[in-house]
Structures are given as structure tokens and as C-alpha cells.
Protein backbone atom coordinates (compact mmCIF):
# COMPACT_ATOMS: atom_id res chain seq x y z
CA UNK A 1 135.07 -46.13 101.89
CA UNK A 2 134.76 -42.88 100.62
CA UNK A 3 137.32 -40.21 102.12
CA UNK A 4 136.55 -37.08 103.36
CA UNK A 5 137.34 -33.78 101.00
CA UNK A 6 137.11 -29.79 101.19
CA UNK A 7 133.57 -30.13 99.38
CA UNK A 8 132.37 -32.02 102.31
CA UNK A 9 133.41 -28.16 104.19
CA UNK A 10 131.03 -26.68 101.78
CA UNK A 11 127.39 -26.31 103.93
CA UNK A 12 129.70 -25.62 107.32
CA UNK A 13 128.13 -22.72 108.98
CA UNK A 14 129.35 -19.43 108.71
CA UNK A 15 128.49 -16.53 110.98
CA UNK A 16 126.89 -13.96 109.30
CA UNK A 17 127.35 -10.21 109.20
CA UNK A 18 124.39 -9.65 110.70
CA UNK A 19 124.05 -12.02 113.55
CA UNK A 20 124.63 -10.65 117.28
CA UNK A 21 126.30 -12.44 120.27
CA UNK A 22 125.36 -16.20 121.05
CA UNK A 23 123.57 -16.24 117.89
CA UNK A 24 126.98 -18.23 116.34
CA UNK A 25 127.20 -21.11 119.06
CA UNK A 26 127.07 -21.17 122.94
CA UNK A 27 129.44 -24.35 124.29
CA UNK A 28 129.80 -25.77 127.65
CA UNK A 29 133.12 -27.48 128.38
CA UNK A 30 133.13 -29.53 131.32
CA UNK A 31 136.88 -31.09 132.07
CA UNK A 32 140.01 -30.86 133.95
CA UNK A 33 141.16 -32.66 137.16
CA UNK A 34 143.20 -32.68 140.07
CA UNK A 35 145.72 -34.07 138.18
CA UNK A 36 145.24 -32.74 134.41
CA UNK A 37 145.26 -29.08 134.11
CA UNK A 38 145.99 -28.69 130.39
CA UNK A 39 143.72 -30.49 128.74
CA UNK A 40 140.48 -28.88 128.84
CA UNK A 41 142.24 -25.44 128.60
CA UNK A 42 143.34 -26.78 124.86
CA UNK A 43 139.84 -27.32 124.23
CA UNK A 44 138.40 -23.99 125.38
CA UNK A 45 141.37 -22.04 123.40
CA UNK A 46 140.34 -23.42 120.28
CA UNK A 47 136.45 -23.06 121.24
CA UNK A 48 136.35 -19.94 122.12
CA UNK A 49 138.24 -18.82 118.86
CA UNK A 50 134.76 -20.27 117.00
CA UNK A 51 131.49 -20.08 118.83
CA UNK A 52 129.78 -16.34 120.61
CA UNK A 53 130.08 -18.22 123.96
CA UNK A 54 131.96 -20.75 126.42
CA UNK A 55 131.08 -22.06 129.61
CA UNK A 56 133.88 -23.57 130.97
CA UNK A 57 133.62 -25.96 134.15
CA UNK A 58 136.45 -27.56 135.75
CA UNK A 59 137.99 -28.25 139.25
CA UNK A 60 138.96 -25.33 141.18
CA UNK A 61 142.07 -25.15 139.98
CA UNK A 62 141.81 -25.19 136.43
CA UNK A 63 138.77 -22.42 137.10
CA UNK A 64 141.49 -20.50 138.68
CA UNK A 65 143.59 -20.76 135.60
CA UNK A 66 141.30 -19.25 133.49
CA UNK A 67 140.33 -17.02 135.25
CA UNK A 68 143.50 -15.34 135.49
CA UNK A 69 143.55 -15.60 131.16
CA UNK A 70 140.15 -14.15 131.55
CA UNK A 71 141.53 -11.35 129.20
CA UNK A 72 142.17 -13.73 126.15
CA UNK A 73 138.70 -15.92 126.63
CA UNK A 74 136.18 -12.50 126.55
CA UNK A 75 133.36 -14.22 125.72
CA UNK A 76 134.09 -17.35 128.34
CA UNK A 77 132.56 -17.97 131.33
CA UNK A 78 134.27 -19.81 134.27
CA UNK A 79 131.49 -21.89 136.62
CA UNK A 80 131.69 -24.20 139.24
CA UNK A 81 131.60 -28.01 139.07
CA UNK A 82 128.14 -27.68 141.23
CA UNK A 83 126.83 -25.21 138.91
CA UNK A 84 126.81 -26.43 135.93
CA UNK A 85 123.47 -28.00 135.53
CA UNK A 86 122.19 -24.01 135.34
CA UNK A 87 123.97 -23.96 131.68
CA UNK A 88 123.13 -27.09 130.39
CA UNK A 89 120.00 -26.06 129.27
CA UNK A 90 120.97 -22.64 127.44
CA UNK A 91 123.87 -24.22 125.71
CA UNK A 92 123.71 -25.66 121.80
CA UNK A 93 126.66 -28.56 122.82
CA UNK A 94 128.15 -29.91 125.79
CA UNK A 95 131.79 -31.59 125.85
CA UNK A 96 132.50 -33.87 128.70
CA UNK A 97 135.96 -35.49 129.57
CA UNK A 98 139.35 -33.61 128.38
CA UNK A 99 141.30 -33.87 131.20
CA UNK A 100 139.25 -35.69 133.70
CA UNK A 101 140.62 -38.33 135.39
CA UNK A 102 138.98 -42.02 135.86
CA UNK A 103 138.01 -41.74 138.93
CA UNK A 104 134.14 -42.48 141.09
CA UNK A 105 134.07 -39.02 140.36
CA UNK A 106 134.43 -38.90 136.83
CA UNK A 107 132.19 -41.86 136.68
CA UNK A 108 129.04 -40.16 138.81
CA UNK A 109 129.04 -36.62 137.03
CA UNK A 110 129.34 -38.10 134.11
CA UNK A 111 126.44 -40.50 134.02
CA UNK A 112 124.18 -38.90 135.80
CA UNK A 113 124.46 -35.40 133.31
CA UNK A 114 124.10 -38.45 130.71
CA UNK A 115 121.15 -39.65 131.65
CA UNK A 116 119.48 -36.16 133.31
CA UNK A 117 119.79 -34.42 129.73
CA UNK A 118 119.81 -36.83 126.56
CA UNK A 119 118.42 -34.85 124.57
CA UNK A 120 121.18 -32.42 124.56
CA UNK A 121 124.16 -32.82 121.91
CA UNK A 122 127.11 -34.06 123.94
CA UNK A 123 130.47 -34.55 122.85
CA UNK A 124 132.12 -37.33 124.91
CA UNK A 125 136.21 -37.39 125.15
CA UNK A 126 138.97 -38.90 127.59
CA UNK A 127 138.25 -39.51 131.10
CA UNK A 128 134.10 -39.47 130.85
CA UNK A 129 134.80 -41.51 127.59
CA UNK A 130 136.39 -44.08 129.75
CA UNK A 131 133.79 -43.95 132.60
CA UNK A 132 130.42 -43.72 131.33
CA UNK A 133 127.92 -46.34 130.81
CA UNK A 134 127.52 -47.35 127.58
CA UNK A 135 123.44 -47.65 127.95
CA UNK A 136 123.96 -43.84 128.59
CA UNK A 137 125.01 -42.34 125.04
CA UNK A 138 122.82 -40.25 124.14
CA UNK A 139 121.39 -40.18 120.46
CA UNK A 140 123.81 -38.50 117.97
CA UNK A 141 126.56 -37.69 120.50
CA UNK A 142 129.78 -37.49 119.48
CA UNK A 143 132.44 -40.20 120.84
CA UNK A 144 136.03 -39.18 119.69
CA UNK A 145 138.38 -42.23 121.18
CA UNK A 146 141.51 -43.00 120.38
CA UNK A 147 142.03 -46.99 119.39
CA UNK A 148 142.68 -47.57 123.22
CA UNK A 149 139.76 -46.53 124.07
CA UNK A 150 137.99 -47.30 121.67
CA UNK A 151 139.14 -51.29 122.57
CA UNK A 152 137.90 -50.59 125.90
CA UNK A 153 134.21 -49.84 124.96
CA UNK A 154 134.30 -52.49 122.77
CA UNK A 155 135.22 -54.77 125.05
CA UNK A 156 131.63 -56.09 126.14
CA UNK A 157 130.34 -54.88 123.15
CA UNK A 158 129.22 -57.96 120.99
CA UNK A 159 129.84 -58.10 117.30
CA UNK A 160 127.55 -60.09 115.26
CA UNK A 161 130.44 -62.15 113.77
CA UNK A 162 131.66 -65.96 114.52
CA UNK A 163 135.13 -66.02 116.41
CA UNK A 164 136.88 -67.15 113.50
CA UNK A 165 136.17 -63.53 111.36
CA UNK A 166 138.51 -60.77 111.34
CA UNK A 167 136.70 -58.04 111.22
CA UNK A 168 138.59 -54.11 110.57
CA UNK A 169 138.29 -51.39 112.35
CA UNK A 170 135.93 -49.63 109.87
CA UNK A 171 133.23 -52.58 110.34
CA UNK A 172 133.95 -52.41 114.27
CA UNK A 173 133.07 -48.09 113.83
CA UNK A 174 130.39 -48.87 112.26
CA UNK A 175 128.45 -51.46 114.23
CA UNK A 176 129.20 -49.47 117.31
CA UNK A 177 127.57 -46.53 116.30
CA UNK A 178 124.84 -48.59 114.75
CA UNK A 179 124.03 -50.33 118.43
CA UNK A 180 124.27 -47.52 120.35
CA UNK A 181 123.00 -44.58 117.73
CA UNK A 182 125.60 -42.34 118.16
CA UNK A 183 128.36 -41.25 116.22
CA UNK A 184 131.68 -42.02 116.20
CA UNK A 185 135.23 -41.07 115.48
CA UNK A 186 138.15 -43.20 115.87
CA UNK A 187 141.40 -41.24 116.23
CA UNK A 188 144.28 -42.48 114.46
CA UNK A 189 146.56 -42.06 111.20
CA UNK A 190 143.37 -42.56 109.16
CA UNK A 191 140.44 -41.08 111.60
CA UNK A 192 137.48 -43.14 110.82
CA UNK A 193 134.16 -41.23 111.10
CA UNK A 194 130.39 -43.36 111.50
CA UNK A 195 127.09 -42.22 111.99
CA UNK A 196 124.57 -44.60 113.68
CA UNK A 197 121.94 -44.87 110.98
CA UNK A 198 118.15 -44.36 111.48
CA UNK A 199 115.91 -46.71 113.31
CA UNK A 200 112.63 -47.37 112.90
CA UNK A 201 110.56 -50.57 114.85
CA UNK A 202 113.94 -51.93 115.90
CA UNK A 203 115.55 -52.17 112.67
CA UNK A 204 118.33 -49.90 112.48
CA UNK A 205 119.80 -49.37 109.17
CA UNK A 206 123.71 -48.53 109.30
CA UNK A 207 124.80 -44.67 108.40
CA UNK A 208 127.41 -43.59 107.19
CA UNK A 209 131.34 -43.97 107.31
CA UNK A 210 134.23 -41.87 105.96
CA UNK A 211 137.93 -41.50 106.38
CA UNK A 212 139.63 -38.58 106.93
CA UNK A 213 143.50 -38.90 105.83
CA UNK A 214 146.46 -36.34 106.82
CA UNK A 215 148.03 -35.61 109.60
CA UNK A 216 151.68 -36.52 110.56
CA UNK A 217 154.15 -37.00 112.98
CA UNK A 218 153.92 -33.76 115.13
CA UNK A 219 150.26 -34.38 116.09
CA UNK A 220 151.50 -37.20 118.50
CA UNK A 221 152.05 -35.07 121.21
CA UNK A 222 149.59 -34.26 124.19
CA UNK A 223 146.98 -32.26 123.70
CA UNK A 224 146.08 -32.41 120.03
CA UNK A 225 143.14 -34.61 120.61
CA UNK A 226 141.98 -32.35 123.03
CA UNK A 227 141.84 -29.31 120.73
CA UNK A 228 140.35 -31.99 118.21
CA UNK A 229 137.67 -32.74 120.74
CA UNK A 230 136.85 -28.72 121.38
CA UNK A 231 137.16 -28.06 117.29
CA UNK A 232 134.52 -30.76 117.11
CA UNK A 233 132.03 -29.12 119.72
CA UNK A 234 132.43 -25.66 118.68
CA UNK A 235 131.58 -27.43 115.09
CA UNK A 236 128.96 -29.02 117.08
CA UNK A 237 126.99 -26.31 118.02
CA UNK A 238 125.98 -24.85 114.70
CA UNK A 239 126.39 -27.80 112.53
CA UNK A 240 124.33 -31.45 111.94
CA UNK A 241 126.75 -33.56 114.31
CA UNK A 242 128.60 -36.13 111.57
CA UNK A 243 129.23 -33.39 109.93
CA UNK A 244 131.16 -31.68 112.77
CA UNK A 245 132.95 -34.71 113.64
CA UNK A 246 134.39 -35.53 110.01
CA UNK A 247 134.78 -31.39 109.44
CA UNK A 248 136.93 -30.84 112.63
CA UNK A 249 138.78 -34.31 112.28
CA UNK A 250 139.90 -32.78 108.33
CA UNK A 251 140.61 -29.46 110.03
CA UNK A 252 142.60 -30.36 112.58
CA UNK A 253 144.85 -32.54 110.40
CA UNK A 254 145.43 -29.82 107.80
CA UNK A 255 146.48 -27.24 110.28
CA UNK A 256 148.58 -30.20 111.64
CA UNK A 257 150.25 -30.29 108.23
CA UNK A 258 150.16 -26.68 107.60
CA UNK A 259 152.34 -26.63 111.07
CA UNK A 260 154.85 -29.60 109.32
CA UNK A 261 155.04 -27.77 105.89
CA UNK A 262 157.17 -24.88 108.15
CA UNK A 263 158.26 -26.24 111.45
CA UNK A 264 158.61 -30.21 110.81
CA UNK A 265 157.03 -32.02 113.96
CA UNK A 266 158.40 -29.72 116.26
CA UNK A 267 155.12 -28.27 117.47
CA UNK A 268 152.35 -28.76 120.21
CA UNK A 269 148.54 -28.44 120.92
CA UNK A 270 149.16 -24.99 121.56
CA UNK A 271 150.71 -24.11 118.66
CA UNK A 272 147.91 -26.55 116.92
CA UNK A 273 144.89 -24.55 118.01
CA UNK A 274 146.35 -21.12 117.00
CA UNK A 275 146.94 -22.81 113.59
CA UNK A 276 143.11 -23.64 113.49
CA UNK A 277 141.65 -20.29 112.61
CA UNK A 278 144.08 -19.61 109.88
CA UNK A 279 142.89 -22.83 108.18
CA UNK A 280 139.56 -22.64 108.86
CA UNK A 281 139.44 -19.18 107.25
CA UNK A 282 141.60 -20.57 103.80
CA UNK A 283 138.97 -24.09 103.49
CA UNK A 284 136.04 -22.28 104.65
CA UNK A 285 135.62 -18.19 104.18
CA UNK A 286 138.16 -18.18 101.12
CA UNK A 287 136.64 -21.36 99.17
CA UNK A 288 133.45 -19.48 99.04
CA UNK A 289 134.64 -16.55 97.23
């Protein structure tokens, strides 16, 4: 399988000098709970570092939060959970999930914005990963799971194998996104990235499937899949979708390593998503000079 490189960075978009606000990507971020305040914040620092424009919708709490930051997220926007069907529309990308909980709650928003809007490119993550129906996924959105999850929507997910035949986690990436069109990307020391394929009278053909190596031992803490999952979204919004999935997953890992070349693995998602920019600007900006 072939692994991911900086030439696959090379067609990434890049703002231009002439292009005026929410020309370069408008994001909505829907996360956060009762319970988990942190998460979705991770994903809207390292969001609103790339694309013109973030709405960010969360519990009351978390809304509160950034509210408060408002000074370092200038081009964010905080709405309420009953609101945000107004900017679902007007936005290039929606992520659902970092920090929501699994809960009926969880479970309701996040089928019913599902099914309500599948034409929009969605970025599923965490909690709604957990709690949506898989009948749901919309074409070409982005599922970023971790192997636990990713076990748990495979677990009434047929594969067309006999008991008897072990099949690896690149053929189980691959079939899943074939069945359900979408794309996926399973977290791990190798992320494995699949497309769904094209279909055409019921015969899908399969897409296609990379690795992306790096990473290390620091990027086991909290949080780093969440800035993953807002990298990815931001990417999202300007970007064909595999490509921002197998882009942010070799992103995030070099700033991961970047972060272990100085400080070992004593770091965290904070510290991963201020790392972000710097690397995007050295693979990205600088490589085209």
C-alpha cells in the first residue's frame, strides 16, 4: 500500500494574496458536552488558525468558554446548540462529535443534521462517531475513528469473507468505505486512509488506500485526535475530501515529531495545534518556492 509523502501536499490549497474574508474556508464545529469541555476547543484552535471563518456550537458552557477567548478566535463565531441549522447552509464543512458525549442527545442531533443535510461535507469524530446511524453517512464524509471505534461500527457491518479468513485492518478500511461511500481514516501508529470508490448501477468499485507513517509517543495524550479531527475540516473546506484526510493525518504527525525532535513526549494537544502552523508553512508555503 502506497504511503503517503510531501508530494501528495503538493495541489493543497493555498490562500491567495488576493482573496478577501471567507473566500479561504468557512467551518462549523459542532461539539462539546456537559462533561467534555476541551475537546472541541482543540479543534476550533487549530481551525481557526486555517480557514477565514468558524462557527463554533457547543453546550452553554463551552460557548461561554469561548466566548471569554473571543480575543484569540477573531474570526469565530460562538452559536447556540438550537441555532445551528442557520449556518449549515453557508458553511464549506461541518465537524460533528469532539467532545460530545454518547448520550440520546448526541444520538438525535446527530442523525437528524445527518440525514436533513447530506449533501453537505461532514466530518464525523468521537461522540457522534459513536452514535450515528450508519445508513446516515453521508457521501464523501470524513470518519476519523480510532481502532475502538472503529470495532464498534464494524461490528454489524458484514465482511464478504468466510469465518475462517483473517482479514487486516487495511482490507477492513477499505470495504467500509466501499459499503457506505465515505471515507475513512483509522487512527493509529500507521493511520490508514480509504476512499469509497465510485458507483455506478450498484457496482461500486473500491478507491483508494494509503498509509500515513510518523508520529510517536507524545501524541498519546488527550486531545491530539481532536486537533487531528479540526486540521482535517479546516483541510476540508478548501480541499477534495481524501485529500484532506491523508494531508492533515501527515501534518499532524510531523508537527507531532517536530514537538519530539525538542521536547521528547512531554507535550499536549495544545502545544500540538500551535505546532501546526509552523509545519504547515515549512511542507506547504516553503516547498513551493
Amino acid at each position: 500500500m502506497k504511503t503517503v509523502t510531501i508530494e501528495d501536499l503538493k495541489t493543497l490549497y493555498v490562500p491567495g494574496r488576493g482573496s478577501h474574508k471567507g473566500q479561504n474556508g468557512r467551518l462549523l464545529i459542532i461539539g462539546g458536552s456537559h462533561l467534555f469541555h476541551a475537546a472541541s476547543l482543540w479543534s476550533l484552535t487549530v481551525a481557526s488558525r486555517i480557514v477565514d471563518l468558524v462557527h463554533y456550537c457547543s453546550v452553554p458552557e463551552n460557548n461561554e468558554i469561548v466566548q471569554k477567548a473571543k480575543e484569540e478566535f477573531r474570526n469565530g463565531i460562538v452559536i447556540a446548540r438550537g441555532d445551528v441549522e442557520n449556518y449549515i447552509e453557508e458553511d464549506d464543512c461541518i465537524l460533528i462529535g469532539p467532545g460530545m458525549d454518547r448520550t440520546p442527545e448526541t444520538q438525535e442531533l446527530t442523525n437528524r443534521l445527518l440525514k436533513k443535510y447530506p449533501k453537505k461535507q461532514w466530518v464525523i469524530d468521537a461522540g457522534a462517531l459513536q452514535m450515528m446511524d450508519l445508513s446516515l453517512i453521508p457521501k464523501n464524509a470524513i470518519l476519523t475513528p480510532h481502532h475502538g471505534e472503529f470495532e464498534g461500527l464494524c461490528r454489524n457491518f458484514q465482511f464478504p469473507i468466510s469465518n475462517d479468513q483473517i482479514i487486516s485492518d487495511q482490507d477492513k478500511v477499505k470495504l467500509f468505505a466501499k459499503e457506505y461511500q465515505c471515507i475513512v481514516l483509522l487512527k493509529g501508529e500507521k493511520d490508514i486512509a480509504a476512499s469509497g470508490g465510485e458507483c455506478d448501477r450498484n457496482v461500486c468499485t473500491l478507491g483508494e488506500c494509503r498509509v500515513i507513517e510518523g508520529g510517536n509517543a507524545g501524541m498519546t495524550k488527550g486531545g491530539t485526535g481532536d486537533v487531528l479531527a479540526g486540521l482535517i475540516a479546516a483541510l476540508a473546506c478548501k480541499n477534495d475530501p481524501f485529500l484532506a484526510a491523508i494531508a492533515g493525518s501527515f501534518i499532524n504527525k510531523k508537527a507531532g515529531d517536530a514537538l519530539y525532535a525538542r521536547v521528547g513526549p512531554y507535550f499536549n494537544a495544545t502545544d500540538l495545534a500551535g505546532e501546526i502552523p509552523v509545519v504547515m508553512k515549512s511542507l506547504v508555503i516553503d516547498k513551493e518556492k
